[in-house]
PDB file of N, CA and C in Angstrom:
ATOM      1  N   UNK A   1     -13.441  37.809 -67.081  1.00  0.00           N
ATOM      2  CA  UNK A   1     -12.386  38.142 -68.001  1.00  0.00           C
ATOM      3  C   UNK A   1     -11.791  39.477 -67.613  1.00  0.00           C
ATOM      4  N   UNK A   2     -10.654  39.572 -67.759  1.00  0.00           N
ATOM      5  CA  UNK A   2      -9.858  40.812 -67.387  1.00  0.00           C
ATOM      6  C   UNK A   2      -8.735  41.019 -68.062  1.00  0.00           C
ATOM      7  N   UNK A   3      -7.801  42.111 -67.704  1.00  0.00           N
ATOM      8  CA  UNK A   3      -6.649  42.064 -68.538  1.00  0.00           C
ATOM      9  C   UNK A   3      -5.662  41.477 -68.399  1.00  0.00           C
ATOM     10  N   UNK A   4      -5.892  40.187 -68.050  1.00  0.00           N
ATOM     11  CA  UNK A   4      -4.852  39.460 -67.646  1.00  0.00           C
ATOM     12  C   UNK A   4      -3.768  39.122 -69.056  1.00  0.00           C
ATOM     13  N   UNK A   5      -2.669  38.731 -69.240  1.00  0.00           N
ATOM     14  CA  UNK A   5      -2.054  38.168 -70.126  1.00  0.00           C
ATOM     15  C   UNK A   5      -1.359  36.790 -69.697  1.00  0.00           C
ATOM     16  N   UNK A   6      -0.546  35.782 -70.339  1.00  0.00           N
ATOM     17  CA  UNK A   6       0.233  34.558 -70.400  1.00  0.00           C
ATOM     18  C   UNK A   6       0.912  34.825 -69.525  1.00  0.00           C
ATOM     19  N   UNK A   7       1.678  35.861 -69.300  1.00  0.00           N
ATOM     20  CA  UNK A   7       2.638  36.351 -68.275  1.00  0.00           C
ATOM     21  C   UNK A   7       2.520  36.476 -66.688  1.00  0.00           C
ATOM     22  N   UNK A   8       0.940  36.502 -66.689  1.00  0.00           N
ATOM     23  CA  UNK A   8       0.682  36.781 -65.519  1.00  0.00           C
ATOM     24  C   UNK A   8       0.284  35.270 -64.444  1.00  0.00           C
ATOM     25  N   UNK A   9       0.378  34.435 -65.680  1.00  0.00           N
ATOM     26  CA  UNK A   9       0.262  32.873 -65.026  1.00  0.00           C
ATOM     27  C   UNK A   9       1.792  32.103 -65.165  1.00  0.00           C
ATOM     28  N   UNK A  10       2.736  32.975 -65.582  1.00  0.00           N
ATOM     29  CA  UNK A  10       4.055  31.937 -65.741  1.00  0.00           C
ATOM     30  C   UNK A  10       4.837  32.492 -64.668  1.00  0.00           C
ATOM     31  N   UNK A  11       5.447  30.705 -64.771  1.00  0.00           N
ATOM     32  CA  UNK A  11       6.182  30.585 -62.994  1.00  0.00           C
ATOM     33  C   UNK A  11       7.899  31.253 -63.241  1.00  0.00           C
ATOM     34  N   UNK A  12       8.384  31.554 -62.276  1.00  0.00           N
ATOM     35  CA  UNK A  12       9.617  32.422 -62.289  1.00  0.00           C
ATOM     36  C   UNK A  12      10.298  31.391 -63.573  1.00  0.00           C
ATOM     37  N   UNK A  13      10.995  30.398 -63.838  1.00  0.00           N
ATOM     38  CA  UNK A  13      11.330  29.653 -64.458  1.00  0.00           C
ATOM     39  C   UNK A  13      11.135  30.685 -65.949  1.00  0.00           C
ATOM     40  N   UNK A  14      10.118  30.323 -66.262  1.00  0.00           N
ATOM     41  CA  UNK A  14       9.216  30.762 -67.103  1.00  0.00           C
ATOM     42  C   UNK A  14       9.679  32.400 -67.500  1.00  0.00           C
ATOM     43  N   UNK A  15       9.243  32.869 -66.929  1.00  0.00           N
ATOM     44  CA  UNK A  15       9.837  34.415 -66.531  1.00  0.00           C
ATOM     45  C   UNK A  15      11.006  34.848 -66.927  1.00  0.00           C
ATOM     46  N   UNK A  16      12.097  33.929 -66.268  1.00  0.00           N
ATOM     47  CA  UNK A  16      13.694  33.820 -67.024  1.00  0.00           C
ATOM     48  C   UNK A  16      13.893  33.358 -67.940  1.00  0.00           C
ATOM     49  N   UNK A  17      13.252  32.453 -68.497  1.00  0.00           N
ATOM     50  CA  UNK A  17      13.530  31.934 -70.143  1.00  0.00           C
ATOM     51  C   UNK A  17      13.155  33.056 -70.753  1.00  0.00           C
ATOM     52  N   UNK A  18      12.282  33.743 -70.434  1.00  0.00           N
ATOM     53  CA  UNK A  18      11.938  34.420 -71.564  1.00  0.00           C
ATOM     54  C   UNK A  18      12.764  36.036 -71.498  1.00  0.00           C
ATOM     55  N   UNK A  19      13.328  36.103 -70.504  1.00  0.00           N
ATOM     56  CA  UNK A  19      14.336  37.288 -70.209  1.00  0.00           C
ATOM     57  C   UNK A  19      15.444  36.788 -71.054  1.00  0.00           C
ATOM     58  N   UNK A  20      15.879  35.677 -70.872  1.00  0.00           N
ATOM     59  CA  UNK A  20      16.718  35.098 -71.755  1.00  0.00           C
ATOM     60  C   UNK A  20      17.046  35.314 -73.262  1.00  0.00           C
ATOM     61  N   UNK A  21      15.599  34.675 -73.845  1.00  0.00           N
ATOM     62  CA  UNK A  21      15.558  35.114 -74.969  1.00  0.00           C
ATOM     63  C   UNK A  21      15.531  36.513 -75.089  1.00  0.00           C
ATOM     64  N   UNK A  22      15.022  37.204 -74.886  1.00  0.00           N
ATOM     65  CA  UNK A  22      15.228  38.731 -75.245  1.00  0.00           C
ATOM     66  C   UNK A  22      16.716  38.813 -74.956  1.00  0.00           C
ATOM     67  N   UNK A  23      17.285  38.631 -74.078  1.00  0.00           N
ATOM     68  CA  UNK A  23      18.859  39.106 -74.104  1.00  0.00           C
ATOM     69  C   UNK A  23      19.411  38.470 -75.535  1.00  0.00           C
ATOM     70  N   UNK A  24      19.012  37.510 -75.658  1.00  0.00           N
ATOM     71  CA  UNK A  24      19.500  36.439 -76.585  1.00  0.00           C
ATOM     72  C   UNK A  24      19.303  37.069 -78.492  1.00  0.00           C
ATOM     73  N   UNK A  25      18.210  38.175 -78.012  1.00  0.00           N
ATOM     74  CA  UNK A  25      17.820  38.349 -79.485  1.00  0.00           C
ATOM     75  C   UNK A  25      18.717  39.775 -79.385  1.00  0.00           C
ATOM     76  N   UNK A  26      18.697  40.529 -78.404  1.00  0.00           N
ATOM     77  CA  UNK A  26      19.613  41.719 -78.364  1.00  0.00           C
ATOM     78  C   UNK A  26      20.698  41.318 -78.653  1.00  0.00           C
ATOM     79  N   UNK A  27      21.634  40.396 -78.703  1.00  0.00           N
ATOM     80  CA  UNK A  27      23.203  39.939 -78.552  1.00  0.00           C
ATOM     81  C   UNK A  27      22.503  39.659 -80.006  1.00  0.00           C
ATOM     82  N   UNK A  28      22.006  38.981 -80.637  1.00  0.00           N
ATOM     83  CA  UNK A  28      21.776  38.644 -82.210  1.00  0.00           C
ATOM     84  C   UNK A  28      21.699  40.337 -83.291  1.00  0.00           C
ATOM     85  N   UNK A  29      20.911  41.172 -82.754  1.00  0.00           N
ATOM     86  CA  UNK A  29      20.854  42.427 -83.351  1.00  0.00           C
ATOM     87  C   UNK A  29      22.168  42.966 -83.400  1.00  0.00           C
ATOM     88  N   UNK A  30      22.886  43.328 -82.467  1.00  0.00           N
ATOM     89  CA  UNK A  30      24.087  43.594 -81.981  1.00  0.00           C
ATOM     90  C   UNK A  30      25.320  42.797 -83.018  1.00  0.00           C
ATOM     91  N   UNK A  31      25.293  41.685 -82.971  1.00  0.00           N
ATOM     92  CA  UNK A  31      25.873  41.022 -84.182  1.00  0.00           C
ATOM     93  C   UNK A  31      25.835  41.223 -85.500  1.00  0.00           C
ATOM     94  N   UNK A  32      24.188  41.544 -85.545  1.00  0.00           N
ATOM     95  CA  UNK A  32      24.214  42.017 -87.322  1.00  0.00           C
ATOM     96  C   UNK A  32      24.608  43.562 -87.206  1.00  0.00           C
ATOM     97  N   UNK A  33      24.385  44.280 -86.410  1.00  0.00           N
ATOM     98  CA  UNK A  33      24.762  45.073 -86.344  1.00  0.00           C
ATOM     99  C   UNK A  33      26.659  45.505 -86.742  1.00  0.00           C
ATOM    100  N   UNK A  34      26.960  44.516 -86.263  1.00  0.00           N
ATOM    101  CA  UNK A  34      28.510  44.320 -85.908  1.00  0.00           C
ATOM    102  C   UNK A  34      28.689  44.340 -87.360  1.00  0.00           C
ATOM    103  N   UNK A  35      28.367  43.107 -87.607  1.00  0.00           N
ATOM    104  CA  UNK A  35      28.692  42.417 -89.056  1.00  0.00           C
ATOM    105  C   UNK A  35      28.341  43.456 -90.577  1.00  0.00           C
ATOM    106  N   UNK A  36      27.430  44.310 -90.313  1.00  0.00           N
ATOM    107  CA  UNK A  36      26.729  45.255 -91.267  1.00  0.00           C
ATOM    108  C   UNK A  36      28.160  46.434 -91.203  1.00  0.00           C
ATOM    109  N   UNK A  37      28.076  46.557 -89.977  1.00  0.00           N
ATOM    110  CA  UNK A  37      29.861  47.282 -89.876  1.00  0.00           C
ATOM    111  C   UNK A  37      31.025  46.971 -90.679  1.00  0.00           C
ATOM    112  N   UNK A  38      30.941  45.511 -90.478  1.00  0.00           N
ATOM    113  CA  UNK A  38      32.341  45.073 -90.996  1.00  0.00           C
ATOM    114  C   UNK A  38      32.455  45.214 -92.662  1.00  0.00           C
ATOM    115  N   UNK A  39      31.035  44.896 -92.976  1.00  0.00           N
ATOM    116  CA  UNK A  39      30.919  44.682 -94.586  1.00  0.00           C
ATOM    117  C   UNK A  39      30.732  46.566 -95.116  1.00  0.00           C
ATOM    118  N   UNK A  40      30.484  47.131 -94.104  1.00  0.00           N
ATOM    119  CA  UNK A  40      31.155  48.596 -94.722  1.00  0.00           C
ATOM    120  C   UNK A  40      32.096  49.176 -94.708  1.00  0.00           C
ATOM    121  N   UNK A  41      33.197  48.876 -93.649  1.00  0.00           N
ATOM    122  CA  UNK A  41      34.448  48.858 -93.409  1.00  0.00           C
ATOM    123  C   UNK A  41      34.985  48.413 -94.662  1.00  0.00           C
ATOM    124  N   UNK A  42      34.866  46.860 -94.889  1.00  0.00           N
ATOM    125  CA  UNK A  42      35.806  46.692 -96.191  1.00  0.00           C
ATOM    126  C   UNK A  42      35.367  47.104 -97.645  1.00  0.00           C
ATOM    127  N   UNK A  43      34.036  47.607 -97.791  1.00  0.00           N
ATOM    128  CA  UNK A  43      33.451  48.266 -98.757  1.00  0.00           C
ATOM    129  C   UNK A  43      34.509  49.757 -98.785  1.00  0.00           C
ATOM    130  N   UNK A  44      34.483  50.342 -97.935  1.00  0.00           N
ATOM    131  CA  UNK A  44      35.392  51.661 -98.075  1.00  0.00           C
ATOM    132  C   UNK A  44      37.060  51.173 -98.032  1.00  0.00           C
ATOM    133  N   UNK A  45      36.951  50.107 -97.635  1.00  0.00           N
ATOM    134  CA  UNK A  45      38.769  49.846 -98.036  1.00  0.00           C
ATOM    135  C   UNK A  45      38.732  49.463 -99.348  1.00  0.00           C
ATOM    136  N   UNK A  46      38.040  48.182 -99.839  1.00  0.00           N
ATOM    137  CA  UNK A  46      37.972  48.448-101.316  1.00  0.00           C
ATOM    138  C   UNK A  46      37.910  49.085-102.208  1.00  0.00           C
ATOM    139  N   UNK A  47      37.120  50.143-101.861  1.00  0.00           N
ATOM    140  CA  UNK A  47      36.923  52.154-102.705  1.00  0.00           C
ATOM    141  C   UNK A  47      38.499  52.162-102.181  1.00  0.00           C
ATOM    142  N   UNK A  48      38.802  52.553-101.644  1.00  0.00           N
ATOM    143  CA  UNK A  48      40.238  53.030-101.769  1.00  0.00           C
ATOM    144  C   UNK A  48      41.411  51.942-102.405  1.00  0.00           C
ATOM    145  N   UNK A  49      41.395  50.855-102.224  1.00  0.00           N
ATOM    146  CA  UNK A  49      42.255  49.945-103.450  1.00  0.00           C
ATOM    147  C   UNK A  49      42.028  50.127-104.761  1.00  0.00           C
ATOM    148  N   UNK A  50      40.936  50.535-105.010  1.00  0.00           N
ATOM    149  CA  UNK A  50      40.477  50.766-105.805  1.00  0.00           C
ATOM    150  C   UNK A  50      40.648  51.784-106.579  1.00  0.00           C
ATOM    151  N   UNK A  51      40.601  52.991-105.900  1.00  0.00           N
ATOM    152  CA  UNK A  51      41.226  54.653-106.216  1.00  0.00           C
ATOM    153  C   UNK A  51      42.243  54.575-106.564  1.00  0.00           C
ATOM    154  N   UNK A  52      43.045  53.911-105.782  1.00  0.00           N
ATOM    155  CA  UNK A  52      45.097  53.943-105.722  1.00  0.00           C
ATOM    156  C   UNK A  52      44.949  52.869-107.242  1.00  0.00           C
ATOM    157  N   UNK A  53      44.305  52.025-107.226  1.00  0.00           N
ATOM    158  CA  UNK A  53      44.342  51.125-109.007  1.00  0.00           C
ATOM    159  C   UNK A  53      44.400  52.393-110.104  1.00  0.00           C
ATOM    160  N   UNK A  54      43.422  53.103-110.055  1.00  0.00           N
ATOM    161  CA  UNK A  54      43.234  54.088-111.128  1.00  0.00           C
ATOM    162  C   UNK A  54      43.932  54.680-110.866  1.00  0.00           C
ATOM    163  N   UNK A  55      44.601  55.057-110.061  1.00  0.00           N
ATOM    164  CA  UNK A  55      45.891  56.436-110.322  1.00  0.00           C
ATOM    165  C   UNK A  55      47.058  55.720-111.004  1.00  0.00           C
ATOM    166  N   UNK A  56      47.499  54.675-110.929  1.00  0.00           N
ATOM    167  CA  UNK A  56      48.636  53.901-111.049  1.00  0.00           C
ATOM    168  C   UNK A  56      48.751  53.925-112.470  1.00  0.00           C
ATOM    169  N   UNK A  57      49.786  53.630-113.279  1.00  0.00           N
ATOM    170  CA  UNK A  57      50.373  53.283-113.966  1.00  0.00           C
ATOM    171  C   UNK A  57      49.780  51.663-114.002  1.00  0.00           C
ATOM    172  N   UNK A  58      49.066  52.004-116.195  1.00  0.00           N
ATOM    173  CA  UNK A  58      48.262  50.326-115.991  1.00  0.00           C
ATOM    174  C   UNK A  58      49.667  49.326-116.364  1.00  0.00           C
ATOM    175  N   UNK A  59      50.957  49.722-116.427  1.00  0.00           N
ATOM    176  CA  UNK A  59      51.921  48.877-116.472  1.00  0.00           C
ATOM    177  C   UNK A  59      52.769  48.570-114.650  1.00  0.00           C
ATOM    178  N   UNK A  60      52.132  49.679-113.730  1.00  0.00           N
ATOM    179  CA  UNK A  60      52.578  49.490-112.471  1.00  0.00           C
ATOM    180  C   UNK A  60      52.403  48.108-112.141  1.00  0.00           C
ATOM    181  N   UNK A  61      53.474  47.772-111.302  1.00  0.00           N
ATOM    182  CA  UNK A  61      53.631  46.292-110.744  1.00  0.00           C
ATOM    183  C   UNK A  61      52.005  46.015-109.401  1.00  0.00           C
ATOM    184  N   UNK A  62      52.134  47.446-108.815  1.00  0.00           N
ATOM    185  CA  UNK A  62      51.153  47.588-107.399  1.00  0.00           C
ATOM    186  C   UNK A  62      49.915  47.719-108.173  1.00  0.00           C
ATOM    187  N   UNK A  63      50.128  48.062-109.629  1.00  0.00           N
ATOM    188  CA  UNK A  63      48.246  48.093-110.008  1.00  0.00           C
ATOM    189  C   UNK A  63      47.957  46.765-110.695  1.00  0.00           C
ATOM    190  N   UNK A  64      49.015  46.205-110.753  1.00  0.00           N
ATOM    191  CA  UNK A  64      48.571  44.848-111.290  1.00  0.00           C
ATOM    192  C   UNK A  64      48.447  43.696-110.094  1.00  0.00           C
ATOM    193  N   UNK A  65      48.607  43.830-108.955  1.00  0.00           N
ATOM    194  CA  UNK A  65      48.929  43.056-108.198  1.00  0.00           C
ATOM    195  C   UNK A  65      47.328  43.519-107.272  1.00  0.00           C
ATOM    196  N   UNK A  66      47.154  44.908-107.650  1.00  0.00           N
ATOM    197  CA  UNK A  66      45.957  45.341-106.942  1.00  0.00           C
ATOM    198  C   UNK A  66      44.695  44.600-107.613  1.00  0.00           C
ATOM    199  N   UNK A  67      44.762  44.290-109.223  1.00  0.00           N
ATOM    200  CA  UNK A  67      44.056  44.204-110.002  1.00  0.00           C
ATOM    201  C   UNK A  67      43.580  42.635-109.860  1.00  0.00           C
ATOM    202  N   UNK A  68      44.572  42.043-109.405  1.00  0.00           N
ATOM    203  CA  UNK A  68      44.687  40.584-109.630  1.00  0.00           C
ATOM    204  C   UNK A  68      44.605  39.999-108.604  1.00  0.00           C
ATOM    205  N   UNK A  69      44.970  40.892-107.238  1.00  0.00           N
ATOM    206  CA  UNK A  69      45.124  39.603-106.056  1.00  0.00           C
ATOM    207  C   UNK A  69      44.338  40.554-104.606  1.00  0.00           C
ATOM    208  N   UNK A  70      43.822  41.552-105.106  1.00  0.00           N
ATOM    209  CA  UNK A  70      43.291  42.399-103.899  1.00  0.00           C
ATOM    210  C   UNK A  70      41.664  42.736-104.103  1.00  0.00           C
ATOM    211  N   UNK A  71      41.666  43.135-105.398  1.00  0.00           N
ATOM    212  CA  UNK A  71      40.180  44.287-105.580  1.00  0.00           C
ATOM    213  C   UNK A  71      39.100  42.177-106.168  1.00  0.00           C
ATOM    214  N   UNK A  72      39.478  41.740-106.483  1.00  0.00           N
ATOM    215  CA  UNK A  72      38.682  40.685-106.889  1.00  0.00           C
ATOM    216  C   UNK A  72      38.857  40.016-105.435  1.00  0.00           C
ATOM    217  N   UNK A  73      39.391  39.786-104.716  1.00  0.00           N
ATOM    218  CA  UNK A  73      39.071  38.568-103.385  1.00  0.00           C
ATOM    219  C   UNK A  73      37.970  38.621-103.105  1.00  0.00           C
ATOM    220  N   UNK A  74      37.648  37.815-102.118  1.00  0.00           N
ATOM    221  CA  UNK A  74      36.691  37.930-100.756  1.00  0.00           C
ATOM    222  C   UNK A  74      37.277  37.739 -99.651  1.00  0.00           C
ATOM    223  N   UNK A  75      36.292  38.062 -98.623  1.00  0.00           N
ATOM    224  CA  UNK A  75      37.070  37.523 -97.362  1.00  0.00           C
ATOM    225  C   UNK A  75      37.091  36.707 -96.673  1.00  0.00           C
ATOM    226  N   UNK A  76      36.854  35.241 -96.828  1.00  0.00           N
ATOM    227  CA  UNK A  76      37.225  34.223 -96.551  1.00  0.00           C
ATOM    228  C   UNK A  76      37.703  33.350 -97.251  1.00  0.00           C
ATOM    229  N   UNK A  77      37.924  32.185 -97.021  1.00  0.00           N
ATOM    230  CA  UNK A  77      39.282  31.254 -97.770  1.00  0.00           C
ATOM    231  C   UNK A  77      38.648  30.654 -99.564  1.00  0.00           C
ATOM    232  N   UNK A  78      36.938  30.626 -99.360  1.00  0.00           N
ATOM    233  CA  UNK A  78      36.360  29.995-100.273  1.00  0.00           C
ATOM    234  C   UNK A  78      36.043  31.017-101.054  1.00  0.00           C
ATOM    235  N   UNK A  79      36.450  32.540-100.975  1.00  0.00           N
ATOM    236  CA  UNK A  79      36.016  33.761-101.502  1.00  0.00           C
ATOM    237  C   UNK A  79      34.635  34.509-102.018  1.00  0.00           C
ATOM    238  N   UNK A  80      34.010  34.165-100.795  1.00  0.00           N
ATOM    239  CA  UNK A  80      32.771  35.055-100.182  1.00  0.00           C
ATOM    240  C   UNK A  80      33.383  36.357-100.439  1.00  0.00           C
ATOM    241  N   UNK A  81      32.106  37.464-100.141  1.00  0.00           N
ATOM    242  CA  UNK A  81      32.197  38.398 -99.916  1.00  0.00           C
ATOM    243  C   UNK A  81      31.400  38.706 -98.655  1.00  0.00           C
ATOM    244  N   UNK A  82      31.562  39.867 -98.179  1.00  0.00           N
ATOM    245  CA  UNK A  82      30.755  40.070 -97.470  1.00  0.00           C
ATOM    246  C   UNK A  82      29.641  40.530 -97.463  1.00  0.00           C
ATOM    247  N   UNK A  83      29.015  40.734 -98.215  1.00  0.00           N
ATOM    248  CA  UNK A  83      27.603  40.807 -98.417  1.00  0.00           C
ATOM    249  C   UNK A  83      26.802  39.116 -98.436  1.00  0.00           C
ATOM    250  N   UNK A  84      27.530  38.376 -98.672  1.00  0.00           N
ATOM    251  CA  UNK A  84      27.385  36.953 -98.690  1.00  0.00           C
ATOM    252  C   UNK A  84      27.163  36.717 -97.278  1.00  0.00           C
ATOM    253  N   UNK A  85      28.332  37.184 -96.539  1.00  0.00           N
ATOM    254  CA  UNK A  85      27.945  36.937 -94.929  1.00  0.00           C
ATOM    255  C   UNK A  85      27.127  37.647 -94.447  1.00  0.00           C
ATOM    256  N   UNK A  86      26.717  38.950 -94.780  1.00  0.00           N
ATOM    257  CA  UNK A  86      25.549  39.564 -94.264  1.00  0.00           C
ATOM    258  C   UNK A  86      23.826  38.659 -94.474  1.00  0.00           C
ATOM    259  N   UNK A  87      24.040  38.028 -95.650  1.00  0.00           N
ATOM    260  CA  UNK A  87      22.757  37.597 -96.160  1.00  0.00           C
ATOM    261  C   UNK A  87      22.685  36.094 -95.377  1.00  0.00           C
ATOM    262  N   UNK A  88      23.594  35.570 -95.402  1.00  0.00           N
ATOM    263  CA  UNK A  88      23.498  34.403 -94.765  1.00  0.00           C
ATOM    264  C   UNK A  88      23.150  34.785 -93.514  1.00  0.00           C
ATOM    265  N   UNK A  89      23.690  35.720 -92.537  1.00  0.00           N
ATOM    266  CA  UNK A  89      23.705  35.554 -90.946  1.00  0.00           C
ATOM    267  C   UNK A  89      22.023  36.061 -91.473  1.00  0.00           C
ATOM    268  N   UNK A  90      21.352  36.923 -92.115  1.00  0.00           N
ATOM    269  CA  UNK A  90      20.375  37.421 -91.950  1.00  0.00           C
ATOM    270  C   UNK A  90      19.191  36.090 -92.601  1.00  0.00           C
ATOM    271  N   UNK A  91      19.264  35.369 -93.211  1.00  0.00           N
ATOM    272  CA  UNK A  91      19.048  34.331 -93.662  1.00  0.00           C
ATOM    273  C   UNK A  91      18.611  32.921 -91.977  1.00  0.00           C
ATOM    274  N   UNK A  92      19.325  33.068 -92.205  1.00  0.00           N
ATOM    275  CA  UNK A  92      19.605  32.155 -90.902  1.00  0.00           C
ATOM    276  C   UNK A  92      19.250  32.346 -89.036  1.00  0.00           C
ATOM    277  N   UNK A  93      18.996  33.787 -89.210  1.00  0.00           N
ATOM    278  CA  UNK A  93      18.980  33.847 -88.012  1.00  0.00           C
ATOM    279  C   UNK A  93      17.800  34.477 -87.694  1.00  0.00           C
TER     280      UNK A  93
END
């Protein structure tokens, strides 16, 4: 017995799959990474639709339009948010 490990009996084949996957899980981190970005990005654009709502005039046309068709969305067609997509990709992957 020695210090051998699994690695030290797998054939090049072998070797590259598993280089693979590691690239494969780096490009996955990198994504949530991405995606954790994006859902703070529109978190601070929302704080600011949001700011410009409260300054406005609650009879302003732009704070009602902010009120009604901007600060409630999500961002996709079925109106997710993005924290929805964060949990899912993290969910899933």
């Amino acid at each position: 017995m020695g210090d051998r490990t699994a690695l030290d009996d797998a054939t090049e084949d072998e070797r590259a799959a598993l280089e693979e996957i590691e690239r494969g899980l780096e490009e996955l981190r990198r994504a949530h990474g991405a995606l954790m970005e994006f859902h703070h990005a529109v978190g601070r654009g929302i704080d600011h639709f949001d700011e410009a709502e409260e300054r406005l005039d609650e009879r302003d046309t732009l704070a009602e339009r902010l009120r009604e068709e901007i600060l409630p969305a999500g961002v996709t067609d079925n109106g997710k948010l993005t924290y929805h997509l964060v949990a899912e990709f993290e969910e899933s992957a």
